[in-house]
C-alpha atoms as a PDB file:
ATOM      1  CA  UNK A   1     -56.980 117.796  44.390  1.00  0.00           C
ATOM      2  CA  UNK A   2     -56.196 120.443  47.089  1.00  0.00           C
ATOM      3  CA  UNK A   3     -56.162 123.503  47.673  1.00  0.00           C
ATOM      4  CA  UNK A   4     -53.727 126.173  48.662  1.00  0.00           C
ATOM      5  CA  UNK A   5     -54.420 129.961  49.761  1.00  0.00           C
ATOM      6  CA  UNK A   6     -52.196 132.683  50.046  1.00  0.00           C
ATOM      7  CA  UNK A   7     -52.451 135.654  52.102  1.00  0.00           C
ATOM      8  CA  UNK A   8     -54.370 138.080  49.843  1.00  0.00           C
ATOM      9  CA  UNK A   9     -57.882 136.980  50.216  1.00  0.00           C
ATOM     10  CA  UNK A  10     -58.483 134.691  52.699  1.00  0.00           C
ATOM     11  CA  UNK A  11     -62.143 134.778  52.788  1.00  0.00           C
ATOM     12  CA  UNK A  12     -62.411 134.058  49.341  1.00  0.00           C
ATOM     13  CA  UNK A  13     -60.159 131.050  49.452  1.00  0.00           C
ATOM     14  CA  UNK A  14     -62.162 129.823  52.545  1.00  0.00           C
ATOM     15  CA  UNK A  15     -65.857 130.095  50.640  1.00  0.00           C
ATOM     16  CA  UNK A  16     -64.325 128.157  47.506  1.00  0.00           C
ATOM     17  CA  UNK A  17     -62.910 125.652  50.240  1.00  0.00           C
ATOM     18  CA  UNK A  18     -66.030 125.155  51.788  1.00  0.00           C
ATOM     19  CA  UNK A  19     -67.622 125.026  48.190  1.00  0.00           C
ATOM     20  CA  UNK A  20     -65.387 122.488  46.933  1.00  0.00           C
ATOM     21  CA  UNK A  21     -66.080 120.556  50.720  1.00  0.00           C
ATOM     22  CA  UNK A  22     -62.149 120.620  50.577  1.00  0.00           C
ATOM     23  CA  UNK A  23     -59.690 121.614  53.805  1.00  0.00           C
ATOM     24  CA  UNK A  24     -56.830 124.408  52.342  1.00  0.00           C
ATOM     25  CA  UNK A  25     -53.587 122.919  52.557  1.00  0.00           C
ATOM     26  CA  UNK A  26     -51.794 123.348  55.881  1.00  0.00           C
ATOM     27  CA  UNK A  27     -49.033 125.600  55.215  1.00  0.00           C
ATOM     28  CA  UNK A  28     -46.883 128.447  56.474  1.00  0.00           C
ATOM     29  CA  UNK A  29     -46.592 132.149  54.735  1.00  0.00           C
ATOM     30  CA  UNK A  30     -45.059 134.910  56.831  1.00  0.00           C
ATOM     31  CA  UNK A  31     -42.316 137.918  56.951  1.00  0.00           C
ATOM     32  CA  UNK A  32     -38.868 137.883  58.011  1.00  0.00           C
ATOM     33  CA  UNK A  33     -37.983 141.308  60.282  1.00  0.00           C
ATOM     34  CA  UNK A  34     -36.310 142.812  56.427  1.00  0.00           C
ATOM     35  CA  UNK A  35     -39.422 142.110  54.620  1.00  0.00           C
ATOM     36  CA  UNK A  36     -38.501 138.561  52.766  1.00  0.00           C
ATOM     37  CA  UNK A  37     -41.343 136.219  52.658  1.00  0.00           C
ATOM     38  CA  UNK A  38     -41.294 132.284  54.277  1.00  0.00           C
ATOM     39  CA  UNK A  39     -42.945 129.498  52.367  1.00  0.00           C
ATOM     40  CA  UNK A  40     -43.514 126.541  54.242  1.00  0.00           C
ATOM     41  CA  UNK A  41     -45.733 123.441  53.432  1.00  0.00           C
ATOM     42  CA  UNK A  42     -47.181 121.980  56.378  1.00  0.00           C
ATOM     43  CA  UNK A  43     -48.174 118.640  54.844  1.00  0.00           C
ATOM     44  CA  UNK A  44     -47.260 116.235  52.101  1.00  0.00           C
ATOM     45  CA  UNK A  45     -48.735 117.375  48.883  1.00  0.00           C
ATOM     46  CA  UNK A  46     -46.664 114.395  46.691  1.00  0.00           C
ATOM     47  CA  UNK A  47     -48.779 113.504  43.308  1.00  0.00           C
ATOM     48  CA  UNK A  48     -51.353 116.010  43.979  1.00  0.00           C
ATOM     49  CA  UNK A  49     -53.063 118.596  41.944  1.00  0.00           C
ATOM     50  CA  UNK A  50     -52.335 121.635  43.889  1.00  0.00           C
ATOM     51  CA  UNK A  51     -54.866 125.370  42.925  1.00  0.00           C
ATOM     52  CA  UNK A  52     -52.789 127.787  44.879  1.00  0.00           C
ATOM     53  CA  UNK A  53     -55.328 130.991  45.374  1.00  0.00           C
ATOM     54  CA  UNK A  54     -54.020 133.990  45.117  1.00  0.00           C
ATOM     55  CA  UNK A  55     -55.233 137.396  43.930  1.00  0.00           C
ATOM     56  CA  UNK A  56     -52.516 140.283  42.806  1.00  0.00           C
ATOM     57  CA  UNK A  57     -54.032 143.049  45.138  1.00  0.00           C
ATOM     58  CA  UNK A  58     -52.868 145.923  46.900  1.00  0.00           C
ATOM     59  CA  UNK A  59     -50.026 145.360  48.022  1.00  0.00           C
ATOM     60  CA  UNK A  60     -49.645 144.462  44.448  1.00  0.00           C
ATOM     61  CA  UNK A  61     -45.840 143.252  44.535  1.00  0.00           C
ATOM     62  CA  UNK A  62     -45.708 141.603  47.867  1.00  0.00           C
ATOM     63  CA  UNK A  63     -48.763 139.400  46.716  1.00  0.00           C
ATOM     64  CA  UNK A  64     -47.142 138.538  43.142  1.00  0.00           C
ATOM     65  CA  UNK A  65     -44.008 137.548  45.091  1.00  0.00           C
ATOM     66  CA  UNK A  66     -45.646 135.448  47.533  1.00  0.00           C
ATOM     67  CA  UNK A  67     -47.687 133.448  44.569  1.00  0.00           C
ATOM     68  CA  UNK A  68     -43.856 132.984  42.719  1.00  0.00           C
ATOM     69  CA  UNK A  69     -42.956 131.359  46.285  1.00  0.00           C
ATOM     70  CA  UNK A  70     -45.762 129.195  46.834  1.00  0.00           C
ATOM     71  CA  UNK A  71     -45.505 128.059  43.336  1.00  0.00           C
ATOM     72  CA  UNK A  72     -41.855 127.086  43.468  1.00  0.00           C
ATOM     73  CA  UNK A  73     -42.593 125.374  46.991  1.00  0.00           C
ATOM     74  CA  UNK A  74     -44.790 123.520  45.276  1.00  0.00           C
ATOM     75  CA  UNK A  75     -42.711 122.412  42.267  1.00  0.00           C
ATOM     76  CA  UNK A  76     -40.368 121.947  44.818  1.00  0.00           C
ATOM     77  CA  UNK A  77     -42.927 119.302  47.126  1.00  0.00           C
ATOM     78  CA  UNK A  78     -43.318 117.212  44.117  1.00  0.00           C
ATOM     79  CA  UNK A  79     -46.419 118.312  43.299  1.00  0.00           C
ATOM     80  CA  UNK A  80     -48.359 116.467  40.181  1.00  0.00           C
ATOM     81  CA  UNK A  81     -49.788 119.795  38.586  1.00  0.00           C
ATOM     82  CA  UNK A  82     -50.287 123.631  39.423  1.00  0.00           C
ATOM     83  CA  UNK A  83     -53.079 125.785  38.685  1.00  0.00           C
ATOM     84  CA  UNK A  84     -52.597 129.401  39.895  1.00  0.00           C
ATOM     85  CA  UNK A  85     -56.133 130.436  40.676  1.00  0.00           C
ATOM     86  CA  UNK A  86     -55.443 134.656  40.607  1.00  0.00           C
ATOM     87  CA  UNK A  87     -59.253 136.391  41.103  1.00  0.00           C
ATOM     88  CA  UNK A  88     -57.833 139.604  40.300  1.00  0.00           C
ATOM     89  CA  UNK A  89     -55.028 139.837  37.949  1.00  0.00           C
ATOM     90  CA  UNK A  90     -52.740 142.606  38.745  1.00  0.00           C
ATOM     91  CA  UNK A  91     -50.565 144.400  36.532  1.00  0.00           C
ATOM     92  CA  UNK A  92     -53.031 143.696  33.391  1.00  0.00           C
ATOM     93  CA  UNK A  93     -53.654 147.357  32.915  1.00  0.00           C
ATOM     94  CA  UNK A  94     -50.123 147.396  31.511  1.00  0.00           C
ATOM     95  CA  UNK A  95     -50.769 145.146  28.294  1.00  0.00           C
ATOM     96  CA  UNK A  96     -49.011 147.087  25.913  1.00  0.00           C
ATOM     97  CA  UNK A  97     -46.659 150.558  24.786  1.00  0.00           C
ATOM     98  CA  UNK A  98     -48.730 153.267  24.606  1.00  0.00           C
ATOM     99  CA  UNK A  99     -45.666 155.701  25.071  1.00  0.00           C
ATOM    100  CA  UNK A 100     -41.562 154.824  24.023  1.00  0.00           C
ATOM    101  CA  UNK A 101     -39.284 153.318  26.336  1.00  0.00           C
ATOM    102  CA  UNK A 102     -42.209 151.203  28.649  1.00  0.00           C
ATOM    103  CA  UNK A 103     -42.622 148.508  29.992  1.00  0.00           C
ATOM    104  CA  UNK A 104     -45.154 145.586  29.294  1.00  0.00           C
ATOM    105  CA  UNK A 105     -45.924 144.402  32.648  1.00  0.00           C
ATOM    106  CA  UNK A 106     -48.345 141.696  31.745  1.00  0.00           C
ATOM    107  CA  UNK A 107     -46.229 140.223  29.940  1.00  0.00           C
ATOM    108  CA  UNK A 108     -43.333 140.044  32.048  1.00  0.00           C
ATOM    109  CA  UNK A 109     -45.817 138.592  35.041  1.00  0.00           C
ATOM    110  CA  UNK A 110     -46.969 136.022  32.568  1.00  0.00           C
ATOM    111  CA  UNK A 111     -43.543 134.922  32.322  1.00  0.00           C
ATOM    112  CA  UNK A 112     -42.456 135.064  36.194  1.00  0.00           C
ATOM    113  CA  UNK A 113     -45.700 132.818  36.501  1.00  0.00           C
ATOM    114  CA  UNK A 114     -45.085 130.371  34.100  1.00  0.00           C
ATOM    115  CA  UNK A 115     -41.643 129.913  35.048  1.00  0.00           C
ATOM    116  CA  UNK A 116     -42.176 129.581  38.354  1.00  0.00           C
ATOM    117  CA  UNK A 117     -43.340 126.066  37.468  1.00  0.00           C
ATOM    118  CA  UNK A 118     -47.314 127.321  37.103  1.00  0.00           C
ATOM    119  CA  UNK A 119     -48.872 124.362  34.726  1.00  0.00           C
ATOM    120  CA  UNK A 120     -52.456 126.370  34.426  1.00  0.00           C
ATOM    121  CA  UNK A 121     -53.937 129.809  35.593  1.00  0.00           C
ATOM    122  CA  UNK A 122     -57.374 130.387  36.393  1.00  0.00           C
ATOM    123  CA  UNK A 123     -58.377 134.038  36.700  1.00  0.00           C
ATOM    124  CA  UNK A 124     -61.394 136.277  36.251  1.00  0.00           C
ATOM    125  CA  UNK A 125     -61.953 138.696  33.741  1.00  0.00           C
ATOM    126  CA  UNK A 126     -58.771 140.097  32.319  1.00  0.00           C
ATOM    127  CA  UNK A 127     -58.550 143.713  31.715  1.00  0.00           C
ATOM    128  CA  UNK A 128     -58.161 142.721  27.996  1.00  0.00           C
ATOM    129  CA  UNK A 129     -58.528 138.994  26.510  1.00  0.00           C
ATOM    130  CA  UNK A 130     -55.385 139.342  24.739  1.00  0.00           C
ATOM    131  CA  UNK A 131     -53.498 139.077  27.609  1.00  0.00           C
ATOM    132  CA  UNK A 132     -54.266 135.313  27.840  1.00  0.00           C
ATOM    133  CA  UNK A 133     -51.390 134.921  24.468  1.00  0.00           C
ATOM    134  CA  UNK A 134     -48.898 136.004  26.901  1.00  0.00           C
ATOM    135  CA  UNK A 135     -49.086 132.963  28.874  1.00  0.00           C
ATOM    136  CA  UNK A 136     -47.225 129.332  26.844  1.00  0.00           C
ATOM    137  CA  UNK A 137     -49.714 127.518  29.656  1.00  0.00           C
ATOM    138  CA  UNK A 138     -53.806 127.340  29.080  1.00  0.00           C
ATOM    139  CA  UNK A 139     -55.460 130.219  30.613  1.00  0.00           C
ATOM    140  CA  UNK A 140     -59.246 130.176  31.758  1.00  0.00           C
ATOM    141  CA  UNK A 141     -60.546 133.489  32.052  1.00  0.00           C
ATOM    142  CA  UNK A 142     -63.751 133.374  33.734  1.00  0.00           C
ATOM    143  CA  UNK A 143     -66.696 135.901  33.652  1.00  0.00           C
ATOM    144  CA  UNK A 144     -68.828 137.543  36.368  1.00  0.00           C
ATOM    145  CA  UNK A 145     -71.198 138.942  33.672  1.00  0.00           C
ATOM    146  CA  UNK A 146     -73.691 135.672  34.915  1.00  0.00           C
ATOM    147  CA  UNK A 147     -73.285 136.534  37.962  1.00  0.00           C
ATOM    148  CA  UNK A 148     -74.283 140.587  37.467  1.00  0.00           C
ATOM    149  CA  UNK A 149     -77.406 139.515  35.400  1.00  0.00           C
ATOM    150  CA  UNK A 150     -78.953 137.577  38.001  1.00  0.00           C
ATOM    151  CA  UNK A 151     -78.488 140.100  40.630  1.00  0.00           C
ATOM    152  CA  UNK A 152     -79.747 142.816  37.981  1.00  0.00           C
ATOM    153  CA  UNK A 153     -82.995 139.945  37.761  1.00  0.00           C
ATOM    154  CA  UNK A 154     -83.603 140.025  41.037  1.00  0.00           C
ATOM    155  CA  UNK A 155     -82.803 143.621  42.482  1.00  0.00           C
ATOM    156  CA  UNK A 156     -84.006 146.020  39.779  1.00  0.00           C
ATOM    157  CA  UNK A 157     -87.805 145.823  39.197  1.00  0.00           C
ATOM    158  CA  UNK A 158     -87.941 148.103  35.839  1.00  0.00           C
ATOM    159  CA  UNK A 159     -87.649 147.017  32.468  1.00  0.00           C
ATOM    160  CA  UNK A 160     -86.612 150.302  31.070  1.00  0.00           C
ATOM    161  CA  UNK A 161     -82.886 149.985  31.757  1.00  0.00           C
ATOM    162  CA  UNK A 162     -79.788 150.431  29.192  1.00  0.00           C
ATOM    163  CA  UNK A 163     -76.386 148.751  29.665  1.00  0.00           C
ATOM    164  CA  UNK A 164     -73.514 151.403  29.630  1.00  0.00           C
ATOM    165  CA  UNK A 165     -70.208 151.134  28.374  1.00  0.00           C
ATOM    166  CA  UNK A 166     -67.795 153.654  30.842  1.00  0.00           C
ATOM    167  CA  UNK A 167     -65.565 154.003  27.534  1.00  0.00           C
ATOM    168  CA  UNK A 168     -65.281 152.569  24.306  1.00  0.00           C
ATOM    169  CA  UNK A 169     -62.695 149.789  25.639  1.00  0.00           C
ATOM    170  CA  UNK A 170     -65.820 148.418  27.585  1.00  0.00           C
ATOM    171  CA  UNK A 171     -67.982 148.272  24.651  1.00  0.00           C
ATOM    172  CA  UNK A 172     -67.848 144.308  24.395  1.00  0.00           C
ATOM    173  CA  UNK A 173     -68.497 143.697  28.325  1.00  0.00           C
ATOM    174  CA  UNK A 174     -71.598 146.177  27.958  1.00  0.00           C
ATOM    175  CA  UNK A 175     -72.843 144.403  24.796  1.00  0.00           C
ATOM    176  CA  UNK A 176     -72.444 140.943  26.386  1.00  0.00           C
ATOM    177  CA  UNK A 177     -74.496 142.219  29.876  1.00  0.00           C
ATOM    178  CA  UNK A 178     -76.996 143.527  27.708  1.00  0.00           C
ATOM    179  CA  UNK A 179     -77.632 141.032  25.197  1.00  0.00           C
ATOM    180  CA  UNK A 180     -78.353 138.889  28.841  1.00  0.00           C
ATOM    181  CA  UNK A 181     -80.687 141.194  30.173  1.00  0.00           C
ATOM    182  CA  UNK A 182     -82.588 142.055  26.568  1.00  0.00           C
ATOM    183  CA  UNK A 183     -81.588 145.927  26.431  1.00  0.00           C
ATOM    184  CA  UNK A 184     -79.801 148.235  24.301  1.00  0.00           C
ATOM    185  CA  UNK A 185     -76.338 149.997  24.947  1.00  0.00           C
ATOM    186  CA  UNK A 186     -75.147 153.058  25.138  1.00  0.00           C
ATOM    187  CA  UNK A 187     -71.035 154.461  25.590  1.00  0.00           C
ATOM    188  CA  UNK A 188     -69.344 157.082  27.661  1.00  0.00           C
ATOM    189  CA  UNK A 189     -66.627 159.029  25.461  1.00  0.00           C
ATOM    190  CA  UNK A 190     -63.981 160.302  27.654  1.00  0.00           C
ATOM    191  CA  UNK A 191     -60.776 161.668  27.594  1.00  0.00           C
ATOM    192  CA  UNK A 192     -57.806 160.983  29.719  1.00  0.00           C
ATOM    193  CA  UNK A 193     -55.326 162.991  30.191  1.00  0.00           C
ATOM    194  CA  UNK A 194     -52.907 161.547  33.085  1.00  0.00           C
ATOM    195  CA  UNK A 195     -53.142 157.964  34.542  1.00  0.00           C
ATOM    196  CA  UNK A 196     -55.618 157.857  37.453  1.00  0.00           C
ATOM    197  CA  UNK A 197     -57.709 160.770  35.980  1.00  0.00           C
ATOM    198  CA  UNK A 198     -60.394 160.899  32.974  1.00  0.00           C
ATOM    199  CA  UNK A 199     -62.671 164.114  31.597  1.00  0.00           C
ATOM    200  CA  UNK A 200     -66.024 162.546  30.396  1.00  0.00           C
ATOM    201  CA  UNK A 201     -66.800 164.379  26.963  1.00  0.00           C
ATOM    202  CA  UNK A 202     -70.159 162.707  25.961  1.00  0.00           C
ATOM    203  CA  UNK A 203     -72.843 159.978  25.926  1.00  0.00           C
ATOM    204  CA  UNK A 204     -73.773 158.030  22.490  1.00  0.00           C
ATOM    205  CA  UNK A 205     -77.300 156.737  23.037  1.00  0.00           C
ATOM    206  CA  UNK A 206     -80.294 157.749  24.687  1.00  0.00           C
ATOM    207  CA  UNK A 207     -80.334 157.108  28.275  1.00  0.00           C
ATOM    208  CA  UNK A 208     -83.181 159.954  29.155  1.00  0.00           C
ATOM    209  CA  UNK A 209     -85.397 158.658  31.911  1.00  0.00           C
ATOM    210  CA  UNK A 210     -83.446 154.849  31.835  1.00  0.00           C
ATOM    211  CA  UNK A 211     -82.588 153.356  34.180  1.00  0.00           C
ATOM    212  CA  UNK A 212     -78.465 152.669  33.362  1.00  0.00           C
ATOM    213  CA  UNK A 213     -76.305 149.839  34.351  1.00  0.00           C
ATOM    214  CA  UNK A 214     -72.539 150.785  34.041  1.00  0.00           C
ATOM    215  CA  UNK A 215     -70.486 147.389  33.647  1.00  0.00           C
ATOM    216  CA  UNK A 216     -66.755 147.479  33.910  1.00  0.00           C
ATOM    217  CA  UNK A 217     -63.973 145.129  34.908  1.00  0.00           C
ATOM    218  CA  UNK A 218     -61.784 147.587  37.230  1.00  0.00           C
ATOM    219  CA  UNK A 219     -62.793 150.416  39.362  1.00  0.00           C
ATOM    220  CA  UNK A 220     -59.544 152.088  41.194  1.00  0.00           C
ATOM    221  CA  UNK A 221     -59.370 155.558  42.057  1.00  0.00           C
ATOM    222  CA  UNK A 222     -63.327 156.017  41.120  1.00  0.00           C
ATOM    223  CA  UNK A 223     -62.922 158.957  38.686  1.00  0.00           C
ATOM    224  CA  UNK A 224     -64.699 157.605  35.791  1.00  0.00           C
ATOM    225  CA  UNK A 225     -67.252 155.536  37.141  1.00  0.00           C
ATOM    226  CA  UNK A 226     -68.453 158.410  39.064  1.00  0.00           C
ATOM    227  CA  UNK A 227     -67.918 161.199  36.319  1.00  0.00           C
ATOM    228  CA  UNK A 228     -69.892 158.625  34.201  1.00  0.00           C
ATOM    229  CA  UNK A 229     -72.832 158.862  36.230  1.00  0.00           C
ATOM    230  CA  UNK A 230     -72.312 162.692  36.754  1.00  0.00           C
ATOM    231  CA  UNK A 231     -73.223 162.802  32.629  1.00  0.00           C
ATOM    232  CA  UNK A 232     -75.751 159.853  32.915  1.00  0.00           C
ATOM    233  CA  UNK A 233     -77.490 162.052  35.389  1.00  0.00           C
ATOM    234  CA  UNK A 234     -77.526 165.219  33.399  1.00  0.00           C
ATOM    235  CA  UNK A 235     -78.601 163.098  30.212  1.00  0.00           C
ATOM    236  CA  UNK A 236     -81.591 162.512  32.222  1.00  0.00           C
ATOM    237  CA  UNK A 237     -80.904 159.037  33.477  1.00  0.00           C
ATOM    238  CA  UNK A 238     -83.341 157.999  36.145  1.00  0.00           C
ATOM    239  CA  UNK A 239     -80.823 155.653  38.103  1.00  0.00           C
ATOM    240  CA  UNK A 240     -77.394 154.913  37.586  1.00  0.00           C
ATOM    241  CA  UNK A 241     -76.235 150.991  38.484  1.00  0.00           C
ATOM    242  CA  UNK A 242     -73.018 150.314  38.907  1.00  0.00           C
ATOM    243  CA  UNK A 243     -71.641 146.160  38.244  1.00  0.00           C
ATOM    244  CA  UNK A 244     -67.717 146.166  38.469  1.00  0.00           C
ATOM    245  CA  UNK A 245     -65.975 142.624  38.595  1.00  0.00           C
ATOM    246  CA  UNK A 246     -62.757 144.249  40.937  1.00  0.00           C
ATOM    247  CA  UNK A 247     -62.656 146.729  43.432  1.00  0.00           C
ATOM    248  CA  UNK A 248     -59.416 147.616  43.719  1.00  0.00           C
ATOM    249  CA  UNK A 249     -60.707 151.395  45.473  1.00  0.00           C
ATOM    250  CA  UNK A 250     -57.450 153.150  46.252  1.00  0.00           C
ATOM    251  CA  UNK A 251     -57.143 156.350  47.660  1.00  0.00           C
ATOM    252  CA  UNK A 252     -60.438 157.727  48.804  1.00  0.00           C
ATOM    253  CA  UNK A 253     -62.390 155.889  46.235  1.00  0.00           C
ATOM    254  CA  UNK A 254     -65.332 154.647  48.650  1.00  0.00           C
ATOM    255  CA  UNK A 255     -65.388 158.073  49.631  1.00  0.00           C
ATOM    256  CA  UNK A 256     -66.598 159.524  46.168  1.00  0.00           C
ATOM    257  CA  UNK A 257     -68.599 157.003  45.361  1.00  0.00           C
ATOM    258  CA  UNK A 258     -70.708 157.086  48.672  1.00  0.00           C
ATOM    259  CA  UNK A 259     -71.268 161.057  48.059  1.00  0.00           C
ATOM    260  CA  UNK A 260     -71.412 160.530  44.077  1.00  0.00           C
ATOM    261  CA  UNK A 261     -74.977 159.935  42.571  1.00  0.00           C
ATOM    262  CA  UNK A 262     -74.592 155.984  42.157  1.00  0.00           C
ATOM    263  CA  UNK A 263     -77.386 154.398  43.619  1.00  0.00           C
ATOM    264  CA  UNK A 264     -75.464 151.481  43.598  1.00  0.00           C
ATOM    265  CA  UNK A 265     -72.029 150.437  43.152  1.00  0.00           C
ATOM    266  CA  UNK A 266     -71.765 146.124  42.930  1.00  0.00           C
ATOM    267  CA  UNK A 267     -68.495 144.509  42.968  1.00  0.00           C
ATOM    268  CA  UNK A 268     -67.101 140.679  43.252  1.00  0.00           C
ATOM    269  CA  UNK A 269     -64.886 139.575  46.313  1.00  0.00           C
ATOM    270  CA  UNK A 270     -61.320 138.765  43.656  1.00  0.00           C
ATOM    271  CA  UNK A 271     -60.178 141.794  46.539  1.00  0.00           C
ATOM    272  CA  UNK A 272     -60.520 141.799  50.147  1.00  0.00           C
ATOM    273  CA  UNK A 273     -63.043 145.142  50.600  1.00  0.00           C
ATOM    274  CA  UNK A 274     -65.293 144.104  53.271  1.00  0.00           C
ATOM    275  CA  UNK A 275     -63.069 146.324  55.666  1.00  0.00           C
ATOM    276  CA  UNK A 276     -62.762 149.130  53.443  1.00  0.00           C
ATOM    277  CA  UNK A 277     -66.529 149.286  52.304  1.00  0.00           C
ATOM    278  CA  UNK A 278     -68.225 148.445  55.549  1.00  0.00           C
ATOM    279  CA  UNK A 279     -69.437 152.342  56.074  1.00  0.00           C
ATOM    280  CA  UNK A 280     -70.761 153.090  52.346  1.00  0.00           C
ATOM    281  CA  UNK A 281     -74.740 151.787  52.079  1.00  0.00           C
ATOM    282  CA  UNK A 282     -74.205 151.897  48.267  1.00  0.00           C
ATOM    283  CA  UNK A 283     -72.071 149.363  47.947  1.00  0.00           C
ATOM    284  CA  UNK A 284     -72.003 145.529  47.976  1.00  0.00           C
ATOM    285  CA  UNK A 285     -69.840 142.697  47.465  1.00  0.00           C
ATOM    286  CA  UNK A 286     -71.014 139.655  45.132  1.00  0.00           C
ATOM    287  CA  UNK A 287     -69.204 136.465  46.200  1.00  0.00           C
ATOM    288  CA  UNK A 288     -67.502 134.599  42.978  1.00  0.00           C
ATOM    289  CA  UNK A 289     -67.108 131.375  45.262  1.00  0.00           C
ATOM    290  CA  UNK A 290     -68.951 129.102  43.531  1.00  0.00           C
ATOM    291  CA  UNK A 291     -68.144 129.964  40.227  1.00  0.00           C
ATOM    292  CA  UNK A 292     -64.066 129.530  40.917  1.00  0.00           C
ATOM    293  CA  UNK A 293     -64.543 126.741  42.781  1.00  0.00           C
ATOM    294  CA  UNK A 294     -67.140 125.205  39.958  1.00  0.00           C
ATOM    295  CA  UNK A 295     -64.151 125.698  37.899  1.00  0.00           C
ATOM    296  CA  UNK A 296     -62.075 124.240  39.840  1.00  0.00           C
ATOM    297  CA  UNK A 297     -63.881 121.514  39.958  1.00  0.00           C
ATOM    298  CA  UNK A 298     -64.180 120.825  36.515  1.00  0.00           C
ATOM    299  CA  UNK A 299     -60.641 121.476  35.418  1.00  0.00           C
ATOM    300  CA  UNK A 300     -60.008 118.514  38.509  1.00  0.00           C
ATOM    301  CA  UNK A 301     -62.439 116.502  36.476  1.00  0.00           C
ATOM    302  CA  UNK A 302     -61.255 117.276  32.969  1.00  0.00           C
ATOM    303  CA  UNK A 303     -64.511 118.476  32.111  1.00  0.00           C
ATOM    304  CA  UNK A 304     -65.317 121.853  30.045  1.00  0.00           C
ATOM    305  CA  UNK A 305     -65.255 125.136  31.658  1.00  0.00           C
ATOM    306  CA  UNK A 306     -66.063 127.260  28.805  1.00  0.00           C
ATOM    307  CA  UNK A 307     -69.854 125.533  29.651  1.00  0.00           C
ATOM    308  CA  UNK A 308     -70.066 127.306  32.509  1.00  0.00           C
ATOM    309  CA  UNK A 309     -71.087 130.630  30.474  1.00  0.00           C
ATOM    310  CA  UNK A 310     -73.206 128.459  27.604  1.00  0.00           C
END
C-alpha cells in the first residue's frame, strides 16, 4: 500500500500519512506557464496499491483535472489497484435535472473517474447517497456523523438540545445525529429562489429554549445556515450549534457567520480552511484523519468498512 496526495489538501493527506505510519509517494504535480498540469512519479510504484488523495475543492476544475492525471500516471506506472480517496466530492450538488436542457455533473465526473483507470473511490458524505449508482466501481461513502457526536459529548454540557434539519433534504442526516445523541428533531422549511440564495419560511418542531444542533453536509455561501439560526433564534432557541461535514465558504461566508448568531459553526478538514477561518472564534475544524486513513486501512486489509459506523 501507498499513498499518493495531490495538491488540494495537503495537510489532510499528511495526518492520514502519519496515521497510516506511511511516507506519501514521492512525486511531482506542477503548472506549465499556459496553465496545463505535470504529473510525474518520483518512484517505482510497480504492483502496488496506490490511494491517490484528492479532494474536488475550490478551484473545483483544476483539482478534478489533476486527480484524472494522477490517476492515469498511475495506470500508466503499472500500478496493481487505485482507490481515489476524494474528502470532498465536488460537483455532487448537480445530481440530477431540475430544469430542461442541464447537465448532470455527477454523473459525468463519475465517469471521467472511472475511466481514468480509478478501481475504487473513497469519499465522505455525498451530497445525496444516490450518487454512489453513478459509479460501475464500489464506492465507500464514509460518515462524519461519529465524529460530530463525540464532539457534541464532550463540548455541550446540556441535555436539552434538538437536532435540526436546515431543509427537508437533510432530514435523514438530522435523524441519524439525533438518534446518536438521544434527542428529537426538528426541520427548517425554506424556499429558494436562485442558486446560492434561500428565504427560510418556517420551523416544524419546538425548539423554544433548546439548545439546537444544525447538521448538514455542505455549507458554501452561508445563506441558509445562518438564516436558519436567524428563525431558530426568534423560535426561542437558546443556542444554535452548527456540525457541517465541508466547508467549502465562498465569497464572504466566514464573514456572516462570525457576525451571525451561531455560537458555533464545526466543520471537517475534506477542504483546506485553516487560512480562511483563522480570524473567526466561532469556528473550528474537526480532523477526519483517522477515520480515512482507518478506512484505508481496512480496504488494504480486505476487511469491512461499513463496521466502522456499527
Amino acid at each position: 500500500m501507498k499513498i499518493l496526495t495531490g495538491n488540494s489538501n495537503k495537510n489532510l493527506s499528511h495526518k492520514i500519512s502519519k496515521y497510516l505510519k506511511n511516507k506519501l509517494v514521492n512525486s511531482s504535480i506542477r503548472k506549465f506557464s499556459d496553465g496545463e498540469i505535470y504529473i510525474e512519479i518520483n518512484e517505482n510504484i510497480r504492483g502496488n496499491s496506490i490511494f491517490i488523495i484528492q479532494s474536488v475543492s475550490s478551484p473545483a476544475n483544476d483539482n478534478l483535472m489533476e486527480l484524472l492525471l494522477c490517476i492515469d500516471a498511475l495506470k500508466r506506472s503499472s500500478a496493481k489497484n487505485i482507490t481515489a480517496v476524494i474528502p470532498y466530492f465536488g460537483y455532487a450538488r448537480q445530481d440530477r435535472k431540475v430544469v430542461p436542457r442541464t447537465s448532470i455533473s455527477a454523473k459525468l465526473v463519475s465517469n471521467l473517474i472511472t475511466n481514468s483507470g480509478a478501481d475504487r473511490v473513497v469519499t465522505l458524505d455525498l451530497h445525496s447517497g444516490q450518487i454512489q449508482g453513478f459509479f460501475d466501481i464500489p464506492v465507500d461513502n464514509l460518515f462524519a456523523t461519529p465524529i460530530f457526536a463525540r464532539h457534541i459529548k464532550r463540548k455541550i454540557k446540556t441535555k436539552n438540545m434538538i437536532c435540526v434539519a436546515p431543509d427537508v433534504g437533510g432530514t435523514a442526516r438530522a435523524r441519524a445525529l439525533g438518534k446518536m445523541l438521544n434527542v428529537g428533531l426538528a426541520i427548517v422549511d425554506k424556499r429558494r429562489p436562485a442558486p446560492g440564495k434561500s428565504v427560510v419560511m418556517n420551523v416544524i418542531g419546538n425548539v423554544k429554549n433548546k439548545t439546537c444542533i444544525i447538521v448538514d453536509d455542505i455549507i458554501d455561501s452561508g445563506g441558509t445556515i445562518v438564516n436558519a439560526a436567524k428563525i431558530l433564534k426568534q423560535r426561542g432557541a437558546r443556542d444554535v450549534h452548527v456540525y457541517v461535514s465541508h466547508g467549502v465558504l465562498s465569497g464572504d461566508a466566514v464573514e456572516k457567520i462570525r457576525k451571525s448568531q451561531i455560537k458555533n459553526l464545526v466543520i471537517t478538514d475534506t477542504i483546506d480552511n485553516s487560512q480562511k477561518v483563522k480570524k473567526a472564534k466561532n469556528i473550528e475544524i474537526l480532523t477526519i484523519s483517522n477515520l480515512v486513513g482507518e478506512a484505508i486501512k481496512r480496504i488494504s486489509n480486505s476487511t469491512s468498512v461499513s463496521d466502522l459506523f456499527n
